[in-house]
PDB file of N, CA and C in Angstrom:
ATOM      1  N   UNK A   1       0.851  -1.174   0.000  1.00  0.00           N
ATOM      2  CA  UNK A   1       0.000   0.000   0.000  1.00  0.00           C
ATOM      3  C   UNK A   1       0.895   1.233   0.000  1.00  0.00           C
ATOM      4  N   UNK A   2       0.584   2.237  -1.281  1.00  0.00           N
ATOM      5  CA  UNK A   2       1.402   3.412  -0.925  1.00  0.00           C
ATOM      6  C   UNK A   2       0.833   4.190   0.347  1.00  0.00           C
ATOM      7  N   UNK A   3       1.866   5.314   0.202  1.00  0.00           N
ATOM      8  CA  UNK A   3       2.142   6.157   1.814  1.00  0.00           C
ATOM      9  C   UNK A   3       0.528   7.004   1.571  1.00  0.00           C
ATOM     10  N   UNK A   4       0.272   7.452   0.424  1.00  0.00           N
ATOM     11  CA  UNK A   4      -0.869   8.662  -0.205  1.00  0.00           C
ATOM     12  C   UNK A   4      -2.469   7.479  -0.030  1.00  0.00           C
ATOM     13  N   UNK A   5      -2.426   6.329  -0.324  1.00  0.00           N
ATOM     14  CA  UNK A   5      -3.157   5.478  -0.208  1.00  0.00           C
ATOM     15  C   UNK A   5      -3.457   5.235   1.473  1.00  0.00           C
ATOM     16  N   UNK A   6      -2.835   4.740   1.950  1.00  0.00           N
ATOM     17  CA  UNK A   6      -2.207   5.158   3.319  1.00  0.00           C
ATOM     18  C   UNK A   6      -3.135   5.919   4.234  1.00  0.00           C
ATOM     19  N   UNK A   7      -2.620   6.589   3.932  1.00  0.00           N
ATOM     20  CA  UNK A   7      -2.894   8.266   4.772  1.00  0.00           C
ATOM     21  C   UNK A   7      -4.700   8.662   4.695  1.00  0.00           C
ATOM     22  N   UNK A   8      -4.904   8.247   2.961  1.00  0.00           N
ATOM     23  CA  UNK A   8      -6.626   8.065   3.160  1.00  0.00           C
ATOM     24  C   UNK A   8      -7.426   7.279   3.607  1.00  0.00           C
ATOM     25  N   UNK A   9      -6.631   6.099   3.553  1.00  0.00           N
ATOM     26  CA  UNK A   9      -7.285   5.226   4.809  1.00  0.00           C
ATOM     27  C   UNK A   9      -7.505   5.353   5.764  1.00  0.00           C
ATOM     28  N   UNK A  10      -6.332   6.215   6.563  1.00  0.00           N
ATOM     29  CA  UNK A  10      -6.711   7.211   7.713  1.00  0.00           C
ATOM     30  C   UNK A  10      -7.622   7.873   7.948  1.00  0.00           C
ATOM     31  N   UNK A  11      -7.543   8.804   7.241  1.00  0.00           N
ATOM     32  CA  UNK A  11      -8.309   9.848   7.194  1.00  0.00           C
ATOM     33  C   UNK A  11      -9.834   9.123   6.613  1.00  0.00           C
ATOM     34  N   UNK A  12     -10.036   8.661   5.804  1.00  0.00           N
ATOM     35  CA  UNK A  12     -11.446   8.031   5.944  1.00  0.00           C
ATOM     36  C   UNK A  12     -12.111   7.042   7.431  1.00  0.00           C
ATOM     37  N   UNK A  13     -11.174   6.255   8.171  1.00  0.00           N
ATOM     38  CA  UNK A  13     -11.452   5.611   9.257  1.00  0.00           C
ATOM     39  C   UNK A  13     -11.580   6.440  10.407  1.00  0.00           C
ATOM     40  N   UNK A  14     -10.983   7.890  10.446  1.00  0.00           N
ATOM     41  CA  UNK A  14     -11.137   8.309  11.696  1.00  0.00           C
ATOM     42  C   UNK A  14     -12.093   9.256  11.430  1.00  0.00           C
ATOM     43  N   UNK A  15     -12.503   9.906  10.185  1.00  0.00           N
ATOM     44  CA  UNK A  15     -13.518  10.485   9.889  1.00  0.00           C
ATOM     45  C   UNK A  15     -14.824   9.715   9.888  1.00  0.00           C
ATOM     46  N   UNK A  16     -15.155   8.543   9.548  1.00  0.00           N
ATOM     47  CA  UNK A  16     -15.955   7.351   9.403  1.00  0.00           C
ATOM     48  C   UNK A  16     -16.060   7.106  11.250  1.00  0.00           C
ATOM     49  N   UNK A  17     -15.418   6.415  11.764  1.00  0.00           N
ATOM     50  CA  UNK A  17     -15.437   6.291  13.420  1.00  0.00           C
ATOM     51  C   UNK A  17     -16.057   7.442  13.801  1.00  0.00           C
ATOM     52  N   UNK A  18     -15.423   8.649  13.887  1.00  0.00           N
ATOM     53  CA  UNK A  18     -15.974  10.534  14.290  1.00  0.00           C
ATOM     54  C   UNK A  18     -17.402  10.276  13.979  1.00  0.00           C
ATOM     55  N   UNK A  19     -17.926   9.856  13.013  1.00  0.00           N
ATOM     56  CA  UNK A  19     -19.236  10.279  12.801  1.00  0.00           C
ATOM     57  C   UNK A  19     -19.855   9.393  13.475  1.00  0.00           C
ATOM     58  N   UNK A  20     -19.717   7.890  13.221  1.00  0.00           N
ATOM     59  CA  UNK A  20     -20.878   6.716  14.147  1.00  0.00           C
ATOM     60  C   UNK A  20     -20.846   7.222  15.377  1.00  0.00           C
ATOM     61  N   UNK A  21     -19.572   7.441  15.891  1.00  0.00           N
ATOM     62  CA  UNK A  21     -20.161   7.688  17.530  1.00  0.00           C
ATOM     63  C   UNK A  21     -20.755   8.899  17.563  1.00  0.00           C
ATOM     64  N   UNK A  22     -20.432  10.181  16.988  1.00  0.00           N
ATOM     65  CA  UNK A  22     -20.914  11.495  17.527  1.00  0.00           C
ATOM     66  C   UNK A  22     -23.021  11.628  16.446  1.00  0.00           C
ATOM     67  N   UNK A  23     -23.170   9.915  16.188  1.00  0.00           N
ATOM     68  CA  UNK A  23     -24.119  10.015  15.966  1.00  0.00           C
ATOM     69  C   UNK A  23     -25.591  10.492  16.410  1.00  0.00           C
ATOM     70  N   UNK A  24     -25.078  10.023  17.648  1.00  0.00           N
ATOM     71  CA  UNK A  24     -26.802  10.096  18.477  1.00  0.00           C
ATOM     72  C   UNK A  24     -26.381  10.953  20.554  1.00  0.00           C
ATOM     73  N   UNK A  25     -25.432  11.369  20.228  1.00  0.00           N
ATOM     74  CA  UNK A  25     -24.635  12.317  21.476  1.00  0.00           C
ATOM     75  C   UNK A  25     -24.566  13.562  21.002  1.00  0.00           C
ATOM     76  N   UNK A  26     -24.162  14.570  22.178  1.00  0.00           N
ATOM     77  CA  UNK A  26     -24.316  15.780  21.934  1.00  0.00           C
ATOM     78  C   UNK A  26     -22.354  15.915  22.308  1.00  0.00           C
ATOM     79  N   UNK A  27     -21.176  15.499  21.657  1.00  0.00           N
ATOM     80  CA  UNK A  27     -20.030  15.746  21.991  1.00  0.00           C
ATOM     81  C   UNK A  27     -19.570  15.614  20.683  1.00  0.00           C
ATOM     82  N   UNK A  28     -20.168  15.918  19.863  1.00  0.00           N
ATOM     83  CA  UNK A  28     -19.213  16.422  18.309  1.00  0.00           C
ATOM     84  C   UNK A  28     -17.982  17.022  18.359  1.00  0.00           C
ATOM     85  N   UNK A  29     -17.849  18.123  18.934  1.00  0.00           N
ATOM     86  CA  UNK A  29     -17.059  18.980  18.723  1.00  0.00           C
ATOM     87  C   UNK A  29     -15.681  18.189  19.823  1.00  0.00           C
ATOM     88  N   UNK A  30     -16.392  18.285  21.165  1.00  0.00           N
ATOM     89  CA  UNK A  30     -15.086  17.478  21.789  1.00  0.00           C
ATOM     90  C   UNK A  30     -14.319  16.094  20.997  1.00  0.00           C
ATOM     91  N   UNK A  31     -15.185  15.190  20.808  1.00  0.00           N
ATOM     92  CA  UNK A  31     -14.519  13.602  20.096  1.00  0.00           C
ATOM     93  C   UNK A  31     -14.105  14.839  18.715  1.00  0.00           C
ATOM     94  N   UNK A  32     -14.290  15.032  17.794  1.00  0.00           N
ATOM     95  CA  UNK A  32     -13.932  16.178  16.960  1.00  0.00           C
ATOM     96  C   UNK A  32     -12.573  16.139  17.229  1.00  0.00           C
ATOM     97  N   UNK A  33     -12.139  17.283  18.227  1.00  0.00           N
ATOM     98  CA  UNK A  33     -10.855  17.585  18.636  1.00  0.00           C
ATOM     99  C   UNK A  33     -10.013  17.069  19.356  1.00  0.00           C
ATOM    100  N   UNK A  34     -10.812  15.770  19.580  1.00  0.00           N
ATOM    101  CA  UNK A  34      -9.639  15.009  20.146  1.00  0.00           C
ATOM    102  C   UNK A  34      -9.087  13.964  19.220  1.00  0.00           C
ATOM    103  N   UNK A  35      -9.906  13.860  17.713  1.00  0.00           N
ATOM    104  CA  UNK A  35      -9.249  12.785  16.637  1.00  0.00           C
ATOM    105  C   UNK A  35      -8.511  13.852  15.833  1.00  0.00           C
ATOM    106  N   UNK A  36      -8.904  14.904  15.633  1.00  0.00           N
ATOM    107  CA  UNK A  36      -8.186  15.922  14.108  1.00  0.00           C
ATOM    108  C   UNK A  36      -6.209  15.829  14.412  1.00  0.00           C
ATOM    109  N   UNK A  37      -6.099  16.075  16.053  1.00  0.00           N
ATOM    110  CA  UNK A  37      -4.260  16.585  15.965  1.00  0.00           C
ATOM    111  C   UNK A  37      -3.841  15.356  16.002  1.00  0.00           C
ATOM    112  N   UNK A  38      -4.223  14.213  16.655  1.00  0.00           N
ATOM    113  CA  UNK A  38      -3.774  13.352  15.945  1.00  0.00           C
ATOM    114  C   UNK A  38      -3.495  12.277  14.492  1.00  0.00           C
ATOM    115  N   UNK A  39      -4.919  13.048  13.883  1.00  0.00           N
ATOM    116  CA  UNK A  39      -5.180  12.251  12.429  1.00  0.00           C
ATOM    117  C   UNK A  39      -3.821  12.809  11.582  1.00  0.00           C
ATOM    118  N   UNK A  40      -3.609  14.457  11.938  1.00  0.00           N
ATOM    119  CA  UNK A  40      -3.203  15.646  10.991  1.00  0.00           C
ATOM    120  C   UNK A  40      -1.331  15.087  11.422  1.00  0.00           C
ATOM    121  N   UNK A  41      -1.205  14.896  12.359  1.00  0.00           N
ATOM    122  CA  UNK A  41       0.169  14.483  12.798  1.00  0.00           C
ATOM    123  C   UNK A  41       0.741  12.938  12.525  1.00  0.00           C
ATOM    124  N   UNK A  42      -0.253  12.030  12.654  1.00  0.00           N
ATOM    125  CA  UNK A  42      -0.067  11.022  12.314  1.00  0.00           C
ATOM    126  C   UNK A  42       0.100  10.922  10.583  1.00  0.00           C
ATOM    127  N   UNK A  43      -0.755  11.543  10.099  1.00  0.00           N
ATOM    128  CA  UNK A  43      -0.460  11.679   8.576  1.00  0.00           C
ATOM    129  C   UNK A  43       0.691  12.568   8.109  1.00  0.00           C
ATOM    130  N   UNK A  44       1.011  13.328   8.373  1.00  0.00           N
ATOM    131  CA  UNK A  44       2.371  14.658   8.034  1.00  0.00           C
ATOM    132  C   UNK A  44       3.903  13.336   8.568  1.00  0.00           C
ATOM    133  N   UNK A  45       3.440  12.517   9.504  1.00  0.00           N
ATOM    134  CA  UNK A  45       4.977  11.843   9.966  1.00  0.00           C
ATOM    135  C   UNK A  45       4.980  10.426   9.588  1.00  0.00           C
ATOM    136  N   UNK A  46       3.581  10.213   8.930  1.00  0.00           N
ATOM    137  CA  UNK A  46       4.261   8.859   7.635  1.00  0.00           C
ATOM    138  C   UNK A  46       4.721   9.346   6.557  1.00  0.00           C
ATOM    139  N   UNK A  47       4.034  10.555   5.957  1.00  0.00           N
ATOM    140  CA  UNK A  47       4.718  10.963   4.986  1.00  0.00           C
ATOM    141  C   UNK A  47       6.053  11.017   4.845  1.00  0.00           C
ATOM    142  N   UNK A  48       6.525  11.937   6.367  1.00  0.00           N
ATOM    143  CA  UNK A  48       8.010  12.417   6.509  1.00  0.00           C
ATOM    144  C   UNK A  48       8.586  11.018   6.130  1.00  0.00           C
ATOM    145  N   UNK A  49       8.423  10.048   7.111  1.00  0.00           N
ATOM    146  CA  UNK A  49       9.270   8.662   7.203  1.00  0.00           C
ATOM    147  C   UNK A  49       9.100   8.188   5.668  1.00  0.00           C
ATOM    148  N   UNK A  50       7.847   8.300   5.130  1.00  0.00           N
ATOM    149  CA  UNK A  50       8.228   7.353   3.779  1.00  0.00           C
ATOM    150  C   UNK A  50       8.989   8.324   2.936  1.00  0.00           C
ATOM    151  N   UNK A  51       9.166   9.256   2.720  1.00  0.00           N
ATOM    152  CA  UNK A  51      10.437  10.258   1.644  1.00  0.00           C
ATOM    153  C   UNK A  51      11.809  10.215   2.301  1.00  0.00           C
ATOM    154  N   UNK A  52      11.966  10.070   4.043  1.00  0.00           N
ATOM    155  CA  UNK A  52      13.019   9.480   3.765  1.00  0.00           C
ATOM    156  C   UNK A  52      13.272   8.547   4.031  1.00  0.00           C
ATOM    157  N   UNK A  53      12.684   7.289   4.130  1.00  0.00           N
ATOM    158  CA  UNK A  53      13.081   6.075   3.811  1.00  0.00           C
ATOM    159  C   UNK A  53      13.277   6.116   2.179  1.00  0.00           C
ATOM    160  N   UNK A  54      12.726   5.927   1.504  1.00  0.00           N
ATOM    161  CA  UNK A  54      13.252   6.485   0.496  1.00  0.00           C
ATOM    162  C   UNK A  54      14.710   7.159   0.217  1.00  0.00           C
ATOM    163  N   UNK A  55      14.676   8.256   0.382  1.00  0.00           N
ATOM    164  CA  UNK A  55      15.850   9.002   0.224  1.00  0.00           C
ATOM    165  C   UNK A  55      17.301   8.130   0.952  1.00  0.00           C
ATOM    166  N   UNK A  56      17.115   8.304   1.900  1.00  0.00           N
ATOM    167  CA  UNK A  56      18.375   7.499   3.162  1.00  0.00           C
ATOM    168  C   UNK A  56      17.374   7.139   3.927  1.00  0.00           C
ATOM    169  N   UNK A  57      17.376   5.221   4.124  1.00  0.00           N
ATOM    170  CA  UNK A  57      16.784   4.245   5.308  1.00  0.00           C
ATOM    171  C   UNK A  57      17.592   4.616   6.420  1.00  0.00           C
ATOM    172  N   UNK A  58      18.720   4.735   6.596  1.00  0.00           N
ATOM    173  CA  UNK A  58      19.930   4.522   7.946  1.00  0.00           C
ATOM    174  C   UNK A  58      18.823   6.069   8.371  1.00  0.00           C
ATOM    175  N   UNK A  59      18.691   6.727   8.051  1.00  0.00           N
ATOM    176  CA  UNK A  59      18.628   8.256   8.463  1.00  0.00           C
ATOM    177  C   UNK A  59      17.101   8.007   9.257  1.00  0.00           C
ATOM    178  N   UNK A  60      16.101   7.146   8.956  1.00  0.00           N
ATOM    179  CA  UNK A  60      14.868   7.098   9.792  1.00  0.00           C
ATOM    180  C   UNK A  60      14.860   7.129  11.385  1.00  0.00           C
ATOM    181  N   UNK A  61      15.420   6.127  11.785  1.00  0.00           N
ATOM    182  CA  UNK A  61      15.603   6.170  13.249  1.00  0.00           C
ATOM    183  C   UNK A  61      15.911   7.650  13.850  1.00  0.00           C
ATOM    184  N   UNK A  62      16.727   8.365  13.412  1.00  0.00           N
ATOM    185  CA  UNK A  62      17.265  10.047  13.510  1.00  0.00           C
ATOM    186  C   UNK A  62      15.919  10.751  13.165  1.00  0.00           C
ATOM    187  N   UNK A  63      15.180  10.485  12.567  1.00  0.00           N
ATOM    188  CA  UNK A  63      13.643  11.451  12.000  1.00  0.00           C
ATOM    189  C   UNK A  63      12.798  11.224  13.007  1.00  0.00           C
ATOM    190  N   UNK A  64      12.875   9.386  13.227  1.00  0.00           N
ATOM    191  CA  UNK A  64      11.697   9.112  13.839  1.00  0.00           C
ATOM    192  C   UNK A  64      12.065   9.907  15.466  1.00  0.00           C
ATOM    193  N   UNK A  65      12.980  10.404  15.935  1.00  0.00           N
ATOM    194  CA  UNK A  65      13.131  10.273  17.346  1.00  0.00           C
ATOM    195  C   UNK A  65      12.786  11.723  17.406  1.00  0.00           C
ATOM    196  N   UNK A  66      13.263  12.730  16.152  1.00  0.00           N
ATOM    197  CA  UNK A  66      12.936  14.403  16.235  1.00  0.00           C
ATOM    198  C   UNK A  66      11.896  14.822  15.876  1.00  0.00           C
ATOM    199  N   UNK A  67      10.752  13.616  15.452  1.00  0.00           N
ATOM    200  CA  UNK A  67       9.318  13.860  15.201  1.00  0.00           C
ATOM    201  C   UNK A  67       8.877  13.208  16.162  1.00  0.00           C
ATOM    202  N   UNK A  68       8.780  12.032  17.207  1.00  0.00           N
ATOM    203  CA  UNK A  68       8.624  11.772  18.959  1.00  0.00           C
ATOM    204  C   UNK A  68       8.876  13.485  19.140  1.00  0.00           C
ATOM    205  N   UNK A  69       9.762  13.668  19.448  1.00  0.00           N
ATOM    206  CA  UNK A  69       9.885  15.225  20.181  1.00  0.00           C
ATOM    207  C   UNK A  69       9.168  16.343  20.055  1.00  0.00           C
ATOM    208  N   UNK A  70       9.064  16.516  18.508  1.00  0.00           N
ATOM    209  CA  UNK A  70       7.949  17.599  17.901  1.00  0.00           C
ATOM    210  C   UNK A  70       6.860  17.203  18.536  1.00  0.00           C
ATOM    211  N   UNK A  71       6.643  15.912  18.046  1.00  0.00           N
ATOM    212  CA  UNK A  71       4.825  15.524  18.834  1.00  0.00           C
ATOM    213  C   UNK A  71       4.640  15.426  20.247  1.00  0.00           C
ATOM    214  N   UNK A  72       5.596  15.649  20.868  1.00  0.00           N
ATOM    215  CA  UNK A  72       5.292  16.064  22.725  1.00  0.00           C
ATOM    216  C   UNK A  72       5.216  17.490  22.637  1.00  0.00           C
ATOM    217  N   UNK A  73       5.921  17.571  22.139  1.00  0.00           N
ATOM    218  CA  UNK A  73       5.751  19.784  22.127  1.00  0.00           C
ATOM    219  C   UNK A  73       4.426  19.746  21.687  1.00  0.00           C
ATOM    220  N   UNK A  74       4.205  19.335  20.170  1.00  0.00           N
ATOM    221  CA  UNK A  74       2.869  19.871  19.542  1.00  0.00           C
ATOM    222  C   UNK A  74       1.522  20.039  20.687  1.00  0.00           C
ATOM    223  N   UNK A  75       1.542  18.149  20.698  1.00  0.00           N
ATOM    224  CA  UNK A  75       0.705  17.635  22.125  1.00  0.00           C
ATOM    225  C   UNK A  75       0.012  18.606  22.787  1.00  0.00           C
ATOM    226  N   UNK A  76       1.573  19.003  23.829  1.00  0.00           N
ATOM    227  CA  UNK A  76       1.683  19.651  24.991  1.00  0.00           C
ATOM    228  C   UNK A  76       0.938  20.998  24.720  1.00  0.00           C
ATOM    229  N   UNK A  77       1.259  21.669  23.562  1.00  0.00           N
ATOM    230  CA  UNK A  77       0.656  22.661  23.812  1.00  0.00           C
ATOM    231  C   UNK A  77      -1.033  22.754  22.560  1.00  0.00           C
ATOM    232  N   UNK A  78      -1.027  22.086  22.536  1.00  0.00           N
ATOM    233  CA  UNK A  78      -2.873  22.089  21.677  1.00  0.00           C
ATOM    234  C   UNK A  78      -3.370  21.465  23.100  1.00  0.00           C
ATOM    235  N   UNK A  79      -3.214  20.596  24.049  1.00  0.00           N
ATOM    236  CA  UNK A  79      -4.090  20.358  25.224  1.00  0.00           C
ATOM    237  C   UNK A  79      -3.944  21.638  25.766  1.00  0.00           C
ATOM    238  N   UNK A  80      -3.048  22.560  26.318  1.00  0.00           N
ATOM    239  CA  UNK A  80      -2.744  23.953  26.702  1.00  0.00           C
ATOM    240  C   UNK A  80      -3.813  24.669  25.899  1.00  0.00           C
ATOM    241  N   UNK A  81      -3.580  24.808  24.734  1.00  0.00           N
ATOM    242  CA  UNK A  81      -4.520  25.903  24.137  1.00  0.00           C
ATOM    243  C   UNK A  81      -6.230  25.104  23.981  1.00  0.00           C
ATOM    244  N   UNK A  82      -6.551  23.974  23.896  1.00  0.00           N
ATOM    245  CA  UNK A  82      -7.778  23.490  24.411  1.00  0.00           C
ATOM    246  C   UNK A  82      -8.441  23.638  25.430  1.00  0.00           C
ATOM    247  N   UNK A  83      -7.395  23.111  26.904  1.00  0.00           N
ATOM    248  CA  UNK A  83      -7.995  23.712  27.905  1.00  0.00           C
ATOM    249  C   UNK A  83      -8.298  25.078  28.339  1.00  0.00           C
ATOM    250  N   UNK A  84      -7.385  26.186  27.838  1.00  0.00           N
ATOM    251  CA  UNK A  84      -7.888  27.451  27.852  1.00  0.00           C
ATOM    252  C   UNK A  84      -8.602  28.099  27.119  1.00  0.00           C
ATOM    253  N   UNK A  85      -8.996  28.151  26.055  1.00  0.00           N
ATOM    254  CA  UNK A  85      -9.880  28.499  25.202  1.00  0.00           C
ATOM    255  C   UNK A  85     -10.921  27.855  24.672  1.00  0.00           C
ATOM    256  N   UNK A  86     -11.111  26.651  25.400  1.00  0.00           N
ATOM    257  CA  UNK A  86     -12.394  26.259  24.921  1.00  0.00           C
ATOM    258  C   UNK A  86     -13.565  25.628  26.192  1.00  0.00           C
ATOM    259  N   UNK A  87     -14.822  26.011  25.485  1.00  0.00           N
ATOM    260  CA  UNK A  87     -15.416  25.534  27.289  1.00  0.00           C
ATOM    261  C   UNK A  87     -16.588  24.006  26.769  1.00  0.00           C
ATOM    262  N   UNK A  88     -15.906  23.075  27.119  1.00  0.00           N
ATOM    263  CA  UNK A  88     -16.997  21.644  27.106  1.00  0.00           C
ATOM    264  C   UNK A  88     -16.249  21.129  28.186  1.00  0.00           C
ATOM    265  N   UNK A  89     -16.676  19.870  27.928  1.00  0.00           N
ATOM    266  CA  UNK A  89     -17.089  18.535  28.687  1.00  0.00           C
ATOM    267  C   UNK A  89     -15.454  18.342  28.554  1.00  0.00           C
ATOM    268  N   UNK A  90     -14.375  17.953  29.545  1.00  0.00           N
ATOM    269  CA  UNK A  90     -12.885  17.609  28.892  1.00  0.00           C
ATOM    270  C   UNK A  90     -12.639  15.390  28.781  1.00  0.00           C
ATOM    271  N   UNK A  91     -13.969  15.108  29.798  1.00  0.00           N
ATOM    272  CA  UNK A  91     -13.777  13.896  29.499  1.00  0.00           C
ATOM    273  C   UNK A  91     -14.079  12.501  28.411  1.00  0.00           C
ATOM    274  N   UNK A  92     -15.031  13.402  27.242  1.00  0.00           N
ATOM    275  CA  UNK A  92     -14.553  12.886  25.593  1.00  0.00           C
ATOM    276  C   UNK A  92     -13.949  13.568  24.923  1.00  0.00           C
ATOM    277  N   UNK A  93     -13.427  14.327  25.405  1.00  0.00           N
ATOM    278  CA  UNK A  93     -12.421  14.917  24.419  1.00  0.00           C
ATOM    279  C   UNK A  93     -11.130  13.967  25.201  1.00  0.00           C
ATOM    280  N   UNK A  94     -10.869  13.656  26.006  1.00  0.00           N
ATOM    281  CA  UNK A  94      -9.686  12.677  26.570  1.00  0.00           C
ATOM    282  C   UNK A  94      -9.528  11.620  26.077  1.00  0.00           C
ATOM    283  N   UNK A  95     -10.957  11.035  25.848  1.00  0.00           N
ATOM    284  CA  UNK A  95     -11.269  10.070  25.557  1.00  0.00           C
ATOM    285  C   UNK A  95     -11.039   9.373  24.139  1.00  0.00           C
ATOM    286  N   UNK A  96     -11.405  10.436  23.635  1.00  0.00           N
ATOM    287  CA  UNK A  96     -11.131  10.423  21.818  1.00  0.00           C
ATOM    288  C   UNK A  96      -9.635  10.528  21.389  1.00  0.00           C
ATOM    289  N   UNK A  97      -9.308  11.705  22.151  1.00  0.00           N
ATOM    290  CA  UNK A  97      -7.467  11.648  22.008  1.00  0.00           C
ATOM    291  C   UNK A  97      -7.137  10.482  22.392  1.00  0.00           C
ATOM    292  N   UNK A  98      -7.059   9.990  23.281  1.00  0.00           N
ATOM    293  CA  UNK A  98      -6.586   8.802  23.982  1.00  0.00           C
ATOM    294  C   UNK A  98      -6.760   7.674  22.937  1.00  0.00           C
ATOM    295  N   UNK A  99      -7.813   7.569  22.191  1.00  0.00           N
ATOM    296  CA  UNK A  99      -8.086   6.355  21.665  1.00  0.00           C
ATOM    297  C   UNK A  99      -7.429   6.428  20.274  1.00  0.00           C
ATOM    298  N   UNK A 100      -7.701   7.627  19.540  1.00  0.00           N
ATOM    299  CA  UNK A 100      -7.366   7.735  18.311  1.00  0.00           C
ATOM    300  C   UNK A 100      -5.312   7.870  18.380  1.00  0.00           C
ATOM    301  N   UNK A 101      -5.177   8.354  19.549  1.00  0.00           N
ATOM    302  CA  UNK A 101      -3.698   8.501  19.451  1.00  0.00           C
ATOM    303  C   UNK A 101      -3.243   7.333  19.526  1.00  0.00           C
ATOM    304  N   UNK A 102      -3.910   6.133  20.361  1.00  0.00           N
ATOM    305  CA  UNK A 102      -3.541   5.092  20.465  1.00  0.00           C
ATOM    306  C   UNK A 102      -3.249   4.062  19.125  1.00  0.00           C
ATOM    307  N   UNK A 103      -4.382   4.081  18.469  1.00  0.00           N
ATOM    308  CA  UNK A 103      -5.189   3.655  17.055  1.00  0.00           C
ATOM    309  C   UNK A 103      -3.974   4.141  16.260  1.00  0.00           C
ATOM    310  N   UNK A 104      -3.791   5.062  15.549  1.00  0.00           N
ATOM    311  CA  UNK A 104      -3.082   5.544  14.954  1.00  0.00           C
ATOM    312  C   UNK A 104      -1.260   5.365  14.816  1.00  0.00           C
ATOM    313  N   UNK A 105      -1.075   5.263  16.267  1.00  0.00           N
ATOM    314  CA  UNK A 105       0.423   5.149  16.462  1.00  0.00           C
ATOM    315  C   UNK A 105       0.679   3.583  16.620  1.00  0.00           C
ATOM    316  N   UNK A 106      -0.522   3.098  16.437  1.00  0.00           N
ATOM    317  CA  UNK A 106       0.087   1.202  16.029  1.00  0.00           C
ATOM    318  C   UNK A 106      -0.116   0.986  14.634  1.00  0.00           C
ATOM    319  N   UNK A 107      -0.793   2.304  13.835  1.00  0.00           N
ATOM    320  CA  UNK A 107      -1.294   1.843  12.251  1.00  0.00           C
ATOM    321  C   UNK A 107       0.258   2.305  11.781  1.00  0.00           C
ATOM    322  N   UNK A 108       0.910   3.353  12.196  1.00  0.00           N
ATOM    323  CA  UNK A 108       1.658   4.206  11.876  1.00  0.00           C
ATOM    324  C   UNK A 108       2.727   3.023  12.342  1.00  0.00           C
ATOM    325  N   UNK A 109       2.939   2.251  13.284  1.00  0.00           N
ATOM    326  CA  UNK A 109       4.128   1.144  13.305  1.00  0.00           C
ATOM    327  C   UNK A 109       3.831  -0.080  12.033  1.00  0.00           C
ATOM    328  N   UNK A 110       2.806  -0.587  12.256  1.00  0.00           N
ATOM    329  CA  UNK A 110       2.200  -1.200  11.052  1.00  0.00           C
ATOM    330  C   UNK A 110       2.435  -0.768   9.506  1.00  0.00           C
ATOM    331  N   UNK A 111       2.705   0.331   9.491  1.00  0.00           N
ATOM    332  CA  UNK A 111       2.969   1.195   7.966  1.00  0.00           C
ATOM    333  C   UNK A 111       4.467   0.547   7.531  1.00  0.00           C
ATOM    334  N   UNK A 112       4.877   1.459   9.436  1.00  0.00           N
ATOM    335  CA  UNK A 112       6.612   1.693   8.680  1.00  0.00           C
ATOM    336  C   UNK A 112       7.474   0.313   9.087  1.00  0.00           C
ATOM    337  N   UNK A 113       6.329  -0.981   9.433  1.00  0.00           N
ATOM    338  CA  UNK A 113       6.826  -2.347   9.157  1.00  0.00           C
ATOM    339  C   UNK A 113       6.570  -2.832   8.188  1.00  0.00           C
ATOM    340  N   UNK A 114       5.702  -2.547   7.257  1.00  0.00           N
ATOM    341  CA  UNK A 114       5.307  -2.819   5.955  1.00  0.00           C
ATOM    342  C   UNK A 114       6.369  -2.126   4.877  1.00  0.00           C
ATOM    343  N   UNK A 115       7.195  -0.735   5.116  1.00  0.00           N
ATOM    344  CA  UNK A 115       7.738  -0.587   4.129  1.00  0.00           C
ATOM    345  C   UNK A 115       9.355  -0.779   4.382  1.00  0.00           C
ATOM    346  N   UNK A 116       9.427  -1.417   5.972  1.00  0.00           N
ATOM    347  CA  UNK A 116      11.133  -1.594   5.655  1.00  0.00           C
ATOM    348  C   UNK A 116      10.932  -3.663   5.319  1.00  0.00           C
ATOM    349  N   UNK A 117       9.937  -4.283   4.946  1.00  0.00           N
ATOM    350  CA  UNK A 117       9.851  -5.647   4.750  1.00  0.00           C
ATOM    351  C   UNK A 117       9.790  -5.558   3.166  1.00  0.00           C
TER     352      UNK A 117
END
């Protein structure tokens, strides 16, 4: 499966999931924002990894560890700017992060075991 193929699979499953549950509840917006920074990050850092796997394989391990880092900063501060500027419910929005970050960062090992095999 390419990386562009990939990535819409993503993005169709967590958009597809987003909707069944926020079907018949009133927490759209929270489950909402707790799948988008991870869908949007999880997709931008397969990309990264598949151009350079591609380019230089030896060099991934070095990407993968300074995009871990970016994504604790990013993280850190979109829960910061969530909790202050926005007023709902914070325990599906935890909930949704929690799950989709989870979801995602085993599809995203699953990827980049599929393209160093």
């Amino acid at each position: 499966m390419s990386t562009i193929q990939f990535s819409i699979f993503l993005g169709v499953f967590c958009l597809g999931t987003w909707g069944l549950i926020v079907g018949g509840i009133g927490y759209s917006k929270e489950i909402f924002l707790g799948m988008i920074a991870p869908l949007i990050i999880g997709i931008m850092s397969i990309i990264l990894l598949s151009i350079a796997h591609q380019k230089s394989p030896e060099k991934v391990n070095k990407i993968m560890i300074k995009l871990f880092a970016g994504k604790m900063v990013f993280y850190a501060l979109y829960f910061i700017y969530i909790f202050t500027f926005y007023t709902f419910n914070p325990m599906p929005f935890i909930l949704s992060f929690s799950g989709y970050f989870i979801t995602l960062h085993i599809s995203e090992a699953l990827f980049l075991r599929s393209i160093f095999n």
